[in-house]
N, C-alpha and C. Protein backbone atom coordinates (compact mmCIF):
# COMPACT_ATOMS: atom_id res chain seq x y z
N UNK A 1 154.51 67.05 35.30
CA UNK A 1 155.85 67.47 35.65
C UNK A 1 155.84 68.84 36.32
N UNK A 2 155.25 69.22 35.97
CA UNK A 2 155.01 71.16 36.42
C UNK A 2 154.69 71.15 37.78
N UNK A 3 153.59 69.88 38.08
CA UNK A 3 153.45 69.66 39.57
C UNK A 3 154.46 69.70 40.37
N UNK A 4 155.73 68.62 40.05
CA UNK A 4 156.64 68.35 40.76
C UNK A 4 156.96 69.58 41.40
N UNK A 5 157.41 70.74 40.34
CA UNK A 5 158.11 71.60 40.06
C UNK A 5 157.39 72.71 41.24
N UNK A 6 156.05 72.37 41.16
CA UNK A 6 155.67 73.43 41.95
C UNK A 6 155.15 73.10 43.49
N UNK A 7 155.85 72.15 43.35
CA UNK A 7 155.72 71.03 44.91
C UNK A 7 154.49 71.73 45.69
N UNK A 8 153.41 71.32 45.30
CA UNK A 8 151.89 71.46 46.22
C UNK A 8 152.14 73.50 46.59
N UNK A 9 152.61 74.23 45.87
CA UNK A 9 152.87 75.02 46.29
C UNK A 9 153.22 75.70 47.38
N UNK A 10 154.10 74.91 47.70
CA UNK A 10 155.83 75.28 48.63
C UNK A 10 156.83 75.20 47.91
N UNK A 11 157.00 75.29 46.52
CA UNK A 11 157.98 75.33 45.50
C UNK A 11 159.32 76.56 46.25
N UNK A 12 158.92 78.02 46.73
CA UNK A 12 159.72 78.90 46.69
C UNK A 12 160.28 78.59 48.15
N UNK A 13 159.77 78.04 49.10
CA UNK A 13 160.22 77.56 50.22
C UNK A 13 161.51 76.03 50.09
N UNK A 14 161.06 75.16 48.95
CA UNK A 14 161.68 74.06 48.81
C UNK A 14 162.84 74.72 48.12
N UNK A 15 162.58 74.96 46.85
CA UNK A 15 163.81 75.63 45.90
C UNK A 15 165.08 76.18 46.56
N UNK A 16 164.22 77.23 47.61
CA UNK A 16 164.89 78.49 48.57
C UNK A 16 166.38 77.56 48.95
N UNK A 17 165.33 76.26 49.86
CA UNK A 17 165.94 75.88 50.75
C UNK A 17 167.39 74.71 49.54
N UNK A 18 167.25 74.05 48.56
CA UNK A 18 168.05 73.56 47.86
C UNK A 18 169.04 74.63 47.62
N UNK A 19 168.57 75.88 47.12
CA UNK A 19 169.50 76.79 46.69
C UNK A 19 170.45 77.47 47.79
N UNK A 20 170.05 77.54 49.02
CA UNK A 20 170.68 78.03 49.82
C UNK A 20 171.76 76.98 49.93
N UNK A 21 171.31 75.40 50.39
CA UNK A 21 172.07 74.67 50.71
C UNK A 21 173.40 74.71 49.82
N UNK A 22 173.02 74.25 47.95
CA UNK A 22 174.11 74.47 47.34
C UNK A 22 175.06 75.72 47.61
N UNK A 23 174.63 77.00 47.88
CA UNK A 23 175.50 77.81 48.06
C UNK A 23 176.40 77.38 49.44
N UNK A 24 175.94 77.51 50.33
CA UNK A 24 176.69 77.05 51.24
C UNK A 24 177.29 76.04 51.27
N UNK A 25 177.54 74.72 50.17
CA UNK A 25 178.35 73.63 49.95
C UNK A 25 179.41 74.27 49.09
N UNK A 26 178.85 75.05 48.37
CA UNK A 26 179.98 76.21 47.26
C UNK A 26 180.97 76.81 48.30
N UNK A 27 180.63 78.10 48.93
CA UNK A 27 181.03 78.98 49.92
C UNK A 27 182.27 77.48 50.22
N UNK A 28 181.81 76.60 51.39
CA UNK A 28 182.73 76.16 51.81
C UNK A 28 183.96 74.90 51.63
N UNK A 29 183.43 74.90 49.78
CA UNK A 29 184.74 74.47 48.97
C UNK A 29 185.32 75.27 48.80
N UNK A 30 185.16 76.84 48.35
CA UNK A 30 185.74 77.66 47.96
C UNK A 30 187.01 77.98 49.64
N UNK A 31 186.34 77.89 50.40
CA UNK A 31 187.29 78.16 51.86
C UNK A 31 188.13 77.23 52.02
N UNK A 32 187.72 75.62 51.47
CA UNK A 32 188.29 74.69 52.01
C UNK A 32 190.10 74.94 51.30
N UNK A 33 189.60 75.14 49.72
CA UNK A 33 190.88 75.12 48.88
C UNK A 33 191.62 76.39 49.74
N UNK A 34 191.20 77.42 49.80
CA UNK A 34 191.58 79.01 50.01
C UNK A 34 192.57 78.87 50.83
N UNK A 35 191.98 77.99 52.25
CA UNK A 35 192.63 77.64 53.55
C UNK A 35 193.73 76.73 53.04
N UNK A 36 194.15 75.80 52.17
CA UNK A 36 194.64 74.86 51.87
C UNK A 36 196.11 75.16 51.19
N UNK A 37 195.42 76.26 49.98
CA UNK A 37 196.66 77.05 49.49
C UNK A 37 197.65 77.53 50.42
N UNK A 38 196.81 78.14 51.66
CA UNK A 38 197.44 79.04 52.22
C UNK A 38 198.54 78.32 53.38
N UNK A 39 197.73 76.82 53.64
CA UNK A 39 198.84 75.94 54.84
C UNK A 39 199.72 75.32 53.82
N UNK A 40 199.78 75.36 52.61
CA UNK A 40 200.52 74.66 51.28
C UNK A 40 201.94 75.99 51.51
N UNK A 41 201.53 77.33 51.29
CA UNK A 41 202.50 78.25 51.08
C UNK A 41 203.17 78.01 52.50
N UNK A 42 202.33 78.14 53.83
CA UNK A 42 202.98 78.14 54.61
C UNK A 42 203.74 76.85 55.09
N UNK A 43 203.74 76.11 54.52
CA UNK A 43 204.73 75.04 55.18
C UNK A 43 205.85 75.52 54.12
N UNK A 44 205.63 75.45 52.93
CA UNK A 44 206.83 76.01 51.87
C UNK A 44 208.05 76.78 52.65
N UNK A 45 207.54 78.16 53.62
CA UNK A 45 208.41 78.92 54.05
C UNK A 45 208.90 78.20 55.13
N UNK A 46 208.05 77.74 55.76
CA UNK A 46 208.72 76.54 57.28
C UNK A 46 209.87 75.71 56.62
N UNK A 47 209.65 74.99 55.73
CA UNK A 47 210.22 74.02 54.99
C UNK A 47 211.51 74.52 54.84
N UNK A 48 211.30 75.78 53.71
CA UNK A 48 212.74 76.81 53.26
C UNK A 48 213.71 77.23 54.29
N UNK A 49 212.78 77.40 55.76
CA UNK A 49 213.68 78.53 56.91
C UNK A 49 214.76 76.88 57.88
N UNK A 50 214.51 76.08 57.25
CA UNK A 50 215.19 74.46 58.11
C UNK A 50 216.11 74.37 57.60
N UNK A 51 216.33 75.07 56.14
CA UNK A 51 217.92 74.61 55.29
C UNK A 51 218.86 76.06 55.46
């Protein structure tokens, strides 16, 4: 198992590259909602300024 782990030793290159990826799938949920809230509030006031 330790092998796996240390993938022929490119482990810190493989890992790197998983860990980066997850962050950057993180990062751009975190934007997706952020952006989402923010066209949510803004239709709210569009919505409000029609009545």
């Amino acid at each position: 198992m330790s092998e796996f782990f240390a993938m022929g030793g490119y482990a810190s290159w493989v890992w790197g590259a998983w860990g980066g990826s997850a962050l950057a799938i993180l990062l751009l949920i975190v934007f997706v909602l952020s952006e989402r809230a923010g066209a949510k509030a803004r239709l709210r006031e569009l919505e409000e300024d029609e009545d």
